[in-house]
C-alpha atoms as a PDB file:
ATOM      1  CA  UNK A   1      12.651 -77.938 133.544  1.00  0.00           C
ATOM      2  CA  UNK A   2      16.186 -79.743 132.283  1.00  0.00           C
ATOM      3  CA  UNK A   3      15.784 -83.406 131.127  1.00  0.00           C
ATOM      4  CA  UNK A   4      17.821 -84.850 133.412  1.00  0.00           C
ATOM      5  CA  UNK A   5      18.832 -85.301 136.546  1.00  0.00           C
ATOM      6  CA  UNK A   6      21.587 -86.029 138.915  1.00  0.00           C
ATOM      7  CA  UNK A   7      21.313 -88.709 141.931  1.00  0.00           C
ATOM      8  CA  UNK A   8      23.433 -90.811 144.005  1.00  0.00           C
ATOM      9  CA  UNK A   9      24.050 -94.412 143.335  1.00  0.00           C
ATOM     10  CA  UNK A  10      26.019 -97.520 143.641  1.00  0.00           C
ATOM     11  CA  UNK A  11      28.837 -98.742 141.700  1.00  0.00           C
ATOM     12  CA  UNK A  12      29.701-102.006 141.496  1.00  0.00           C
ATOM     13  CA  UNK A  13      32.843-103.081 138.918  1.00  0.00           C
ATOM     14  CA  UNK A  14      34.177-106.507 140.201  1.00  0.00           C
ATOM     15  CA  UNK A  15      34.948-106.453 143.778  1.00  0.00           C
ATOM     16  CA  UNK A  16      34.669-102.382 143.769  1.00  0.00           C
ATOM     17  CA  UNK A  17      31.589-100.866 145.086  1.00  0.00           C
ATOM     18  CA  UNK A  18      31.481 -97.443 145.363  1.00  0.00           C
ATOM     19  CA  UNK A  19      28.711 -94.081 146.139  1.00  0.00           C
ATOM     20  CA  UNK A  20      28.922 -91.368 142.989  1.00  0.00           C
ATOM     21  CA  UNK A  21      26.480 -88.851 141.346  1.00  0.00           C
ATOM     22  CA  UNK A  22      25.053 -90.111 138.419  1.00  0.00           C
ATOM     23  CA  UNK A  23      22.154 -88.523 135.847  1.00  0.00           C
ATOM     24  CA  UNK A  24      19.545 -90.236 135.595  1.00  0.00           C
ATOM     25  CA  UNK A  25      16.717 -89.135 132.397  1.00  0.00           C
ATOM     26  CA  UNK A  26      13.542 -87.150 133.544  1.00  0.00           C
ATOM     27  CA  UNK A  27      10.211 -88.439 132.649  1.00  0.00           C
ATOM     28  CA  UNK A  28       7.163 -86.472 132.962  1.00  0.00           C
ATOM     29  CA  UNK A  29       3.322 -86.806 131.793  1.00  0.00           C
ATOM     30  CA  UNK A  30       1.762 -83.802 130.176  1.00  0.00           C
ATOM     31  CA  UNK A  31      -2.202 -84.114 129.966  1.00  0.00           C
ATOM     32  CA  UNK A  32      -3.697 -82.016 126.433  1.00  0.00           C
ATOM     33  CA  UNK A  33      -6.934 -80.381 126.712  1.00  0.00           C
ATOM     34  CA  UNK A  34      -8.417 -79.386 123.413  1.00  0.00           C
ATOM     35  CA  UNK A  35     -11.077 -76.996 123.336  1.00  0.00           C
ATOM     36  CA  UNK A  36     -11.901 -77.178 127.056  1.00  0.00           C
ATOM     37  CA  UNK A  37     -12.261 -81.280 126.613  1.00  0.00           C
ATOM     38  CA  UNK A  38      -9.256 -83.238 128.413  1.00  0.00           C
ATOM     39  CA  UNK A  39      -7.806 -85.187 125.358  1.00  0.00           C
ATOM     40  CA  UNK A  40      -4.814 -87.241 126.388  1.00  0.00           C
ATOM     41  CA  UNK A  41      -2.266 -87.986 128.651  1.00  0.00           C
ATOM     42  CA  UNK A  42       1.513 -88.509 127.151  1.00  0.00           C
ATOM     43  CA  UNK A  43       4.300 -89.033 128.624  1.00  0.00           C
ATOM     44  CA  UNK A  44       7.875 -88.047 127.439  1.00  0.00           C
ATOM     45  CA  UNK A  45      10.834 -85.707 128.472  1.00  0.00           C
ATOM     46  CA  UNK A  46      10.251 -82.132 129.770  1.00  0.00           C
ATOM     47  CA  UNK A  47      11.404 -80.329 126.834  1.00  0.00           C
ATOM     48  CA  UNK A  48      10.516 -78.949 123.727  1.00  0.00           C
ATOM     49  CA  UNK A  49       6.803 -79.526 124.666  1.00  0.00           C
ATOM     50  CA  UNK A  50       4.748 -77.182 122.239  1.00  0.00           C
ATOM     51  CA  UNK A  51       6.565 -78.924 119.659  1.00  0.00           C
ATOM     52  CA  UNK A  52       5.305 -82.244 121.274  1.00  0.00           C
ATOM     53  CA  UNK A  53       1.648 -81.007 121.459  1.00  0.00           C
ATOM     54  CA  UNK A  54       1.661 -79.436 118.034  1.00  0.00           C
ATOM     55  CA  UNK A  55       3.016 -82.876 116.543  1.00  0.00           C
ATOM     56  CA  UNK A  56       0.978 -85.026 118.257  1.00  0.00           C
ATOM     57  CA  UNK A  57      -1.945 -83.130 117.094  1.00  0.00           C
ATOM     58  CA  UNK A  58      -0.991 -83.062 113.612  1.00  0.00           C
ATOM     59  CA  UNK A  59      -0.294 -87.052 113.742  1.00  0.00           C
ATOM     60  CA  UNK A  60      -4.212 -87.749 114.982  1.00  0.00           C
ATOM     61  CA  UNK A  61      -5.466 -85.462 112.045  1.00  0.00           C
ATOM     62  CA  UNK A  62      -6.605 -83.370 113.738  1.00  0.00           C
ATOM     63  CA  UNK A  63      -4.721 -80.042 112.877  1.00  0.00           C
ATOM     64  CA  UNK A  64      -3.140 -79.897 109.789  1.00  0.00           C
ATOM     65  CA  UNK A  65      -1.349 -77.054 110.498  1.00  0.00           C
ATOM     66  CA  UNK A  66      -0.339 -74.488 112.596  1.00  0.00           C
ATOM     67  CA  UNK A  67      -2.578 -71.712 112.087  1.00  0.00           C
ATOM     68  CA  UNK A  68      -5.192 -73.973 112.303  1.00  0.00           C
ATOM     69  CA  UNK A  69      -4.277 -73.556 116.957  1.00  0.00           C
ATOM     70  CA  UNK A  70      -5.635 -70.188 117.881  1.00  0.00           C
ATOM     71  CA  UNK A  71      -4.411 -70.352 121.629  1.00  0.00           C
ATOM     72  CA  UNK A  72      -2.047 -72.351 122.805  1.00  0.00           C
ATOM     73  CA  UNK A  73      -0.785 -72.024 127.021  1.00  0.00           C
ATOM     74  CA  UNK A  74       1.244 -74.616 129.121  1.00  0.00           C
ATOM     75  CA  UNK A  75       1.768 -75.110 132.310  1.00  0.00           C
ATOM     76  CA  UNK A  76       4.635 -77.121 132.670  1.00  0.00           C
ATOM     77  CA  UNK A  77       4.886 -77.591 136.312  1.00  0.00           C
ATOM     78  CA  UNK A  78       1.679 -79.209 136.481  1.00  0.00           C
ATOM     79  CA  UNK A  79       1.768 -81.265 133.068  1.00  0.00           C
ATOM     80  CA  UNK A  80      -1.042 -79.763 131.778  1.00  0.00           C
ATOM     81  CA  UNK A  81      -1.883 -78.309 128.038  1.00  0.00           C
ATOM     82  CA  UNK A  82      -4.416 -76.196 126.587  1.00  0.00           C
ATOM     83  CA  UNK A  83      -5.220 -75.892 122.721  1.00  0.00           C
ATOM     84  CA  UNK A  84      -7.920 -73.920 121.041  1.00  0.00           C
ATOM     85  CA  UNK A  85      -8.674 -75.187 117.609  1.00  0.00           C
ATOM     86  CA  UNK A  86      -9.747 -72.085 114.621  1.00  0.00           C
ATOM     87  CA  UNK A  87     -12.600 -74.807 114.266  1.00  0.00           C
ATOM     88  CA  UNK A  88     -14.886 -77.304 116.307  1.00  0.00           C
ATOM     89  CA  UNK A  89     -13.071 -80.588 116.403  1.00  0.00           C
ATOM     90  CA  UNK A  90     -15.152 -83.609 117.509  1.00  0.00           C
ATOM     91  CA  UNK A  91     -12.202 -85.300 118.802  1.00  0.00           C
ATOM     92  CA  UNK A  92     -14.480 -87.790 120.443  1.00  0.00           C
ATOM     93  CA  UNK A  93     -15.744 -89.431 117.135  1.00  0.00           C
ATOM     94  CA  UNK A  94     -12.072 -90.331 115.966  1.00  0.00           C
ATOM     95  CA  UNK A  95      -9.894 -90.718 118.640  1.00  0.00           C
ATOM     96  CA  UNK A  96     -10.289 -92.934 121.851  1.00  0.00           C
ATOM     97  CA  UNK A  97      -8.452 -91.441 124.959  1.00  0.00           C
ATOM     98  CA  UNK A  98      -5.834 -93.431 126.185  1.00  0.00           C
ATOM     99  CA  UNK A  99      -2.628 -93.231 128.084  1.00  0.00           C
ATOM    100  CA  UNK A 100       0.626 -93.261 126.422  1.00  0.00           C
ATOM    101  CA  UNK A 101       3.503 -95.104 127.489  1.00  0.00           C
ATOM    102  CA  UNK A 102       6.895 -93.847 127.181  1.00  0.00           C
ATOM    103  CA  UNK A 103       8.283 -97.250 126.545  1.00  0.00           C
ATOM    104  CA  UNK A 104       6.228 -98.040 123.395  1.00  0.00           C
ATOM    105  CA  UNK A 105       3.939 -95.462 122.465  1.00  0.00           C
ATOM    106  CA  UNK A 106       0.333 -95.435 122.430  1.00  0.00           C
ATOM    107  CA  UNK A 107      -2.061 -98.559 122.783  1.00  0.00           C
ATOM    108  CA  UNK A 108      -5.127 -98.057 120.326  1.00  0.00           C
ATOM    109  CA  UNK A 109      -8.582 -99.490 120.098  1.00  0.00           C
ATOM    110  CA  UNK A 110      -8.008-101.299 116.741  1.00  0.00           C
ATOM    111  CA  UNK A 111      -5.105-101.821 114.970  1.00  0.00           C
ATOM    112  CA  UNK A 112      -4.399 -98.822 112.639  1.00  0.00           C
ATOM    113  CA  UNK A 113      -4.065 -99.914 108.855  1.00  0.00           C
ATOM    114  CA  UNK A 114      -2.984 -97.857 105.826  1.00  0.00           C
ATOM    115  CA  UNK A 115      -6.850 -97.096 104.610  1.00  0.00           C
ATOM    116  CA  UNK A 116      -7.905 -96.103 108.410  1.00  0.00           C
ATOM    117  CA  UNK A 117      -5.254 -93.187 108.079  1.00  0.00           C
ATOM    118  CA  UNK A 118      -6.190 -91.429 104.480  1.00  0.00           C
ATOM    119  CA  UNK A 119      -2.341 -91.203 103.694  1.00  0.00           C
ATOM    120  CA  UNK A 120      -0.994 -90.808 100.207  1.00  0.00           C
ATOM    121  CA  UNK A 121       2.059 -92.541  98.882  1.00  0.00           C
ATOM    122  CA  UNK A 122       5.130 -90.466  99.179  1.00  0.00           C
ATOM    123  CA  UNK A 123       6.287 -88.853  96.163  1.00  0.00           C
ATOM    124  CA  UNK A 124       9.660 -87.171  95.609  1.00  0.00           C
ATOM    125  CA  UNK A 125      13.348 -88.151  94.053  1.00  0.00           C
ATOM    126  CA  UNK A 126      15.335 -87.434  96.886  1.00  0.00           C
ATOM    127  CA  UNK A 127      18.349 -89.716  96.548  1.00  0.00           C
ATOM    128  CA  UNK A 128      21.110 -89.791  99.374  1.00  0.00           C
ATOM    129  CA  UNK A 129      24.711 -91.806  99.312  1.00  0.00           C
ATOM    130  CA  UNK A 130      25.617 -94.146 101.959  1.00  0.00           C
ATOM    131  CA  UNK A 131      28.537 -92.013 102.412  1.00  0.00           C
ATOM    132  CA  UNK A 132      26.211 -89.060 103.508  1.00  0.00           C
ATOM    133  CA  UNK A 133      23.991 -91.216 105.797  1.00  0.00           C
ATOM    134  CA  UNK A 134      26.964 -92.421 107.383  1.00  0.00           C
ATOM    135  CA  UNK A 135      28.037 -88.803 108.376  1.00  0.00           C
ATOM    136  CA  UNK A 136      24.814 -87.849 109.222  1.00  0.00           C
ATOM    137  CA  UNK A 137      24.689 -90.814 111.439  1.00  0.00           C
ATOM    138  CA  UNK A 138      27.513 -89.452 113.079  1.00  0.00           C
ATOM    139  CA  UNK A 139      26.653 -85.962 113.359  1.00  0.00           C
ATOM    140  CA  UNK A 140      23.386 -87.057 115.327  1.00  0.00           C
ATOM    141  CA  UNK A 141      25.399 -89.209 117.628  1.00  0.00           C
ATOM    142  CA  UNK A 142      27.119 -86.354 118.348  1.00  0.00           C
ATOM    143  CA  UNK A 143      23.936 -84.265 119.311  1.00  0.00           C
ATOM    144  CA  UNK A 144      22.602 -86.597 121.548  1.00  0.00           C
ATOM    145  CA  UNK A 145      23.787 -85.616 124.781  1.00  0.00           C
ATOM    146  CA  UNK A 146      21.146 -86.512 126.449  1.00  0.00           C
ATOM    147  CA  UNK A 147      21.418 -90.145 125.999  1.00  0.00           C
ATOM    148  CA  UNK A 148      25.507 -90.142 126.115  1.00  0.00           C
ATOM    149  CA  UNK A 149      24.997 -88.181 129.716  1.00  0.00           C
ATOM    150  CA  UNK A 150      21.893 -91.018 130.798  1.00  0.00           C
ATOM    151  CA  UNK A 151      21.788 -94.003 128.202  1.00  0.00           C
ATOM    152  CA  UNK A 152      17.726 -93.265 128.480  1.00  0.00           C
ATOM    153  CA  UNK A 153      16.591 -91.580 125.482  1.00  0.00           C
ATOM    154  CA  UNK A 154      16.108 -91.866 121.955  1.00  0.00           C
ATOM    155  CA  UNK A 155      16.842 -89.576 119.261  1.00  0.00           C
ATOM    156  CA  UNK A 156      15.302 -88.173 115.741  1.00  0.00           C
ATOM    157  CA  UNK A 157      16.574 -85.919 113.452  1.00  0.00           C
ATOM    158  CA  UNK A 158      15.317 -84.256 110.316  1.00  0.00           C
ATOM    159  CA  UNK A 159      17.660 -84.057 107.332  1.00  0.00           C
ATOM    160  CA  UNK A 160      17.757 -82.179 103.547  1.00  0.00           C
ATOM    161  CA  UNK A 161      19.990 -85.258 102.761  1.00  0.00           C
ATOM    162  CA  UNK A 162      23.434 -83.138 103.643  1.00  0.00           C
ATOM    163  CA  UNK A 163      22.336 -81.258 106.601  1.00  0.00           C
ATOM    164  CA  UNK A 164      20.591 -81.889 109.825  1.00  0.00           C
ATOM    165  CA  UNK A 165      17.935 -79.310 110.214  1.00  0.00           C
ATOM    166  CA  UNK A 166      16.197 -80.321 113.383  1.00  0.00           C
ATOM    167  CA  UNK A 167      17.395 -82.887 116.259  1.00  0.00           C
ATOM    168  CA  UNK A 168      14.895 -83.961 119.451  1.00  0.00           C
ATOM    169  CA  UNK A 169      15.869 -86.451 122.035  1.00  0.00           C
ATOM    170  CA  UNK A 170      12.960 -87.720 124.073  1.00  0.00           C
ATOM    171  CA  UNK A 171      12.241 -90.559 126.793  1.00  0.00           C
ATOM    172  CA  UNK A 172       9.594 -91.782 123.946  1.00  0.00           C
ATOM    173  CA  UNK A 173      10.890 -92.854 120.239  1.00  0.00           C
ATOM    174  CA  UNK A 174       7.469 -91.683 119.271  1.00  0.00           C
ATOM    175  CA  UNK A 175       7.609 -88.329 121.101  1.00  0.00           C
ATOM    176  CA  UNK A 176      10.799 -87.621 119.030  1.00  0.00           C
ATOM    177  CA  UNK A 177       8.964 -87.913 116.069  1.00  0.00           C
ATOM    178  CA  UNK A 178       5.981 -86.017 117.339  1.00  0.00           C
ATOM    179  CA  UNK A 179       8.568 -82.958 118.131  1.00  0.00           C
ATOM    180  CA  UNK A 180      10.026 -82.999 114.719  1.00  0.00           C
ATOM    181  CA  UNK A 181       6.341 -82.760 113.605  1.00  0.00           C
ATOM    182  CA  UNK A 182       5.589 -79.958 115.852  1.00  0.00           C
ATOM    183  CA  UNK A 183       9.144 -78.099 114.977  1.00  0.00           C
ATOM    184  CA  UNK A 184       8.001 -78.700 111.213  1.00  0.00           C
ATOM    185  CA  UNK A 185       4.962 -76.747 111.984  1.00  0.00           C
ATOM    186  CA  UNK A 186       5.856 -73.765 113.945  1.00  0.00           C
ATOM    187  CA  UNK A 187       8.964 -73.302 111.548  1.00  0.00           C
ATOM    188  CA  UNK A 188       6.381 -73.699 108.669  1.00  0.00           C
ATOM    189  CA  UNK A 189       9.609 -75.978 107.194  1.00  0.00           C
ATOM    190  CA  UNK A 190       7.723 -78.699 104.866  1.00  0.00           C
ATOM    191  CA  UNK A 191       9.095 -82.521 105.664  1.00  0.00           C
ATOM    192  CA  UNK A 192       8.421 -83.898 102.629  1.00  0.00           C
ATOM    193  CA  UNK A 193      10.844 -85.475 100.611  1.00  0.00           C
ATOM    194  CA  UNK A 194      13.286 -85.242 103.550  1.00  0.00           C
ATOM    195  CA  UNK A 195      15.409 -87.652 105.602  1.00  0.00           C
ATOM    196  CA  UNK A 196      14.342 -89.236 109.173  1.00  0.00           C
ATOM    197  CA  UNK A 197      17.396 -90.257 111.068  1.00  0.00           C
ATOM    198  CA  UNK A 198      16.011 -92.087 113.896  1.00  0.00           C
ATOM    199  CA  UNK A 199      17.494 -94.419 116.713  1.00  0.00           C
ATOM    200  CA  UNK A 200      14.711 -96.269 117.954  1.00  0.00           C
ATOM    201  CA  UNK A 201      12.616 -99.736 116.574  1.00  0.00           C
ATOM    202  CA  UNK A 202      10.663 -98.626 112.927  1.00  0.00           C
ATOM    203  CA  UNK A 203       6.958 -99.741 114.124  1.00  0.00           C
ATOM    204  CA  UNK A 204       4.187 -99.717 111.749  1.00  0.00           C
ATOM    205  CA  UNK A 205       2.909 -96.083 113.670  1.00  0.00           C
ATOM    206  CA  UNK A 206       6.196 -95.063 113.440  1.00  0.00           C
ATOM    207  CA  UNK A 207       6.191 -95.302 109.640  1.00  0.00           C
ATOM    208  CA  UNK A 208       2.625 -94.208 109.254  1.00  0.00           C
ATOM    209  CA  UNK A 209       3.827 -90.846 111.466  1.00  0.00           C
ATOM    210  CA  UNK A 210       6.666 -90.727 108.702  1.00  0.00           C
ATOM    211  CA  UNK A 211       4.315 -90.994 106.011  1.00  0.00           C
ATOM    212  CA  UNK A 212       1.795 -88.343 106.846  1.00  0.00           C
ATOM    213  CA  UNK A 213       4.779 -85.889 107.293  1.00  0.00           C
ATOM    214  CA  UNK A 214       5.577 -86.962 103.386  1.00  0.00           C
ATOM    215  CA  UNK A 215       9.542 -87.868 104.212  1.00  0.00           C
ATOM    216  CA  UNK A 216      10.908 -90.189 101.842  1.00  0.00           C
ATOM    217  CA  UNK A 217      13.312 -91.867 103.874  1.00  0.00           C
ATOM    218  CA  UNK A 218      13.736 -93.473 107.083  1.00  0.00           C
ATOM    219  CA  UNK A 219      17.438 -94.306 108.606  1.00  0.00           C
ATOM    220  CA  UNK A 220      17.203 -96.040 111.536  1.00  0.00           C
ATOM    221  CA  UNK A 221      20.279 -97.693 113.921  1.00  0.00           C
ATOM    222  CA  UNK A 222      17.960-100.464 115.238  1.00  0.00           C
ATOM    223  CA  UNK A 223      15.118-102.560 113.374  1.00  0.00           C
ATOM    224  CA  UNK A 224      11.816-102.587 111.472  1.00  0.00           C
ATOM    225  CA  UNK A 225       8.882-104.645 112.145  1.00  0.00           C
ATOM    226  CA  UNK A 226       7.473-106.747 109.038  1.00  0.00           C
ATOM    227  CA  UNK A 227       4.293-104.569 108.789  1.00  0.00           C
ATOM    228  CA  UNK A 228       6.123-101.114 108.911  1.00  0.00           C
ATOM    229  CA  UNK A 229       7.998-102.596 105.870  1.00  0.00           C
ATOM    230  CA  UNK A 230       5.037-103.784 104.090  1.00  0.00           C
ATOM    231  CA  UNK A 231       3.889-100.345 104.915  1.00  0.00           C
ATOM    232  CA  UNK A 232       6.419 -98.618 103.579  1.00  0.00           C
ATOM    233  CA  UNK A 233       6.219-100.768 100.595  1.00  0.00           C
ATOM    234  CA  UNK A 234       3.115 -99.761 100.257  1.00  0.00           C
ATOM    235  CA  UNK A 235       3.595 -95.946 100.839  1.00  0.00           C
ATOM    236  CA  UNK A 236       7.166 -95.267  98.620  1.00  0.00           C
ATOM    237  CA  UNK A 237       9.355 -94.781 101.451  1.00  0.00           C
ATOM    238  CA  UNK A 238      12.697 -96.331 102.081  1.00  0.00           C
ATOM    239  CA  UNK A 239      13.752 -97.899 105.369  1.00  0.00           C
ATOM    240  CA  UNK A 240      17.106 -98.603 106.111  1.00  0.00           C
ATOM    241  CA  UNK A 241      18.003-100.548 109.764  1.00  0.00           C
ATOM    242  CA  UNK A 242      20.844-100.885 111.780  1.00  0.00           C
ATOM    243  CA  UNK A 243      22.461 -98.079 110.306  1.00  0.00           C
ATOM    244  CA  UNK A 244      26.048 -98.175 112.838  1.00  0.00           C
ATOM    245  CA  UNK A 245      29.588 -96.793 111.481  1.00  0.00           C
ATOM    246  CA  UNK A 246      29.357 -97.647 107.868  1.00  0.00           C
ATOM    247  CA  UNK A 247      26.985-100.821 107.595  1.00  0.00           C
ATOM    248  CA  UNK A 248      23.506-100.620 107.253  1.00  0.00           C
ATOM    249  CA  UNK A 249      20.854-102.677 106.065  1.00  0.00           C
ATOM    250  CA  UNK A 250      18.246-101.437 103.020  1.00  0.00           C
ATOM    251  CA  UNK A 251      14.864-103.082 103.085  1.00  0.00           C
ATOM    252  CA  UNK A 252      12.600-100.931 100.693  1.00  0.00           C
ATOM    253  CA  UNK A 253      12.582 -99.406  98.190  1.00  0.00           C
ATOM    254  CA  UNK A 254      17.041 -99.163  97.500  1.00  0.00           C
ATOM    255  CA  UNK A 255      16.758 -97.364  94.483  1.00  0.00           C
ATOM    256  CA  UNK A 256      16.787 -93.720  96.460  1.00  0.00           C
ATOM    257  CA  UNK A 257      20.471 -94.842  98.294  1.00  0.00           C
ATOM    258  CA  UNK A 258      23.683 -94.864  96.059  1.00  0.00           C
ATOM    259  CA  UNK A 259      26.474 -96.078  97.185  1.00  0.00           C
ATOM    260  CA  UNK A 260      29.058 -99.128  96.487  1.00  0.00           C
ATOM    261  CA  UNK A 261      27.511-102.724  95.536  1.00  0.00           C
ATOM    262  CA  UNK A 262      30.659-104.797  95.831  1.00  0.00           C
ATOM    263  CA  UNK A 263      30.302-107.924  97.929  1.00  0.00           C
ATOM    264  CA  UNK A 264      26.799-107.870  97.174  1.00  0.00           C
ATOM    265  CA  UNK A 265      24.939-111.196  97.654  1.00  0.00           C
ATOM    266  CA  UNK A 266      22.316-112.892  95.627  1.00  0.00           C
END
């Protein structure tokens, strides 16, 4: 199934109205069963979807990695998933089903705190120069075709600091991240002490997804929210925001980007 798709619509520009084909994003829902138990319901773009699974699996705690899935089938034109875990997993003592929104993630029963998720601070001297994030910046602009052809997806890209290893676009900011998870998984390619380049808000479960993968840094082109910051405080990780052309802003933990200082303000 592609991710988007093309319609007819209406054009208006000033007193010009006019009929073209346009592409529109797809959006889909893909329900995971795990062990014969329906799990949850996410939705998100129709691609890349064992990655999805894998990663959103991985996020809950409840694989840790990917030998741990001894079957794995999806059917894709119904939305549905099936997972068999190596071991029992008694999903139903630490994770409340809910539906997932594409728009902003998944709701949960309490709010989730650092000690409720059992995740070490990140360790690691990965450095990286503004110059670099500002071509890697570029370079994922570049791969997102999928929001250049619709304007209705977000983006996430896993970096080594001078390459981008692995790029998802998905209808869901946290879906991206979930995929880049997954991808980390299946390609048994550790994330820690790596580079997210992401384009979407930096939420507090966006940063605690960050952490548990162990990346270091976090480059974002729109904003954090104060408790993903006091997170990430908390947790070693630097967050940069509103990382466009070659301004950017650093808000933890500065000492892992080099880069010029001058006009600096006090």
């Amino acid at each position: 199934m592609t991710d988007r798709k093309e319609i007819y619509i209406e054009k208006i520009t000033g007193s010009t109205r006019t009929r073209k084909k346009d592409l529109v994003v797809r959006e889909t829902a893909v329900t995971i069963h795990l062990n014969n138990t329906e799990l949850v319901t996410l939705v998100c773009s129709p691609t890349h979807l064992q990655e999805l699974c894998y990663g959103f699996l991985y996020a809950e705690g409840i694989i840790t990695a990917a030998s741990d899935v001894t079957e794995f089938f999806i059917n894709e034109k119904d939305g549905l998933a099936w997972v068999e875990t190596r071991r029992p997993v008694q999903a139903e003592h630490n994770f409340l089903k809910r539906h997932v929104a594409s728009c902003c993630g998944r709701g949960r029963a309490s709010f989730y705190f650092v000690n409720d998720a059992d995740i070490e601070p990140v360790s690691g001297g990965l450095t990286i120069s503004t110059a670099a994030i500002v071509a890697l910046r570029s370079d994922v602009e570049r791969r997102a075709a999928l929001f250049t052809t619709t304007g209705g997806a977000h983006g996430a890209a896993l970096s080594d600091g001078e390459n981008i290893l692995c790029f998802f676009e998905d209808v869901g900011r946290h879906n991206t991240l979930d995929k880049i998870s997954g991808w980390c998984l299946l390609q048994k390619m550790p994330a820690r002490n790596k580079v997210l380049l992401f384009s979407g808000r930096v939420s507090s479960e966006i940063l605690l997804k960050t952490a548990r993968l162990g990346i270091s840094v976090v480059i974002s082109r729109s904003a954090p929210t104060d408790l993903a910051l006091e997170l990430a405080d908390q947790l070693n990780i630097t967050v940069v925001g509103f990382a466009r052309g070659d301004r950017m802003n650093i808000y933890t933990r500065g000492e892992r980007i080099t880069g010029s200082t001058d006009g600096a303000e006090c």
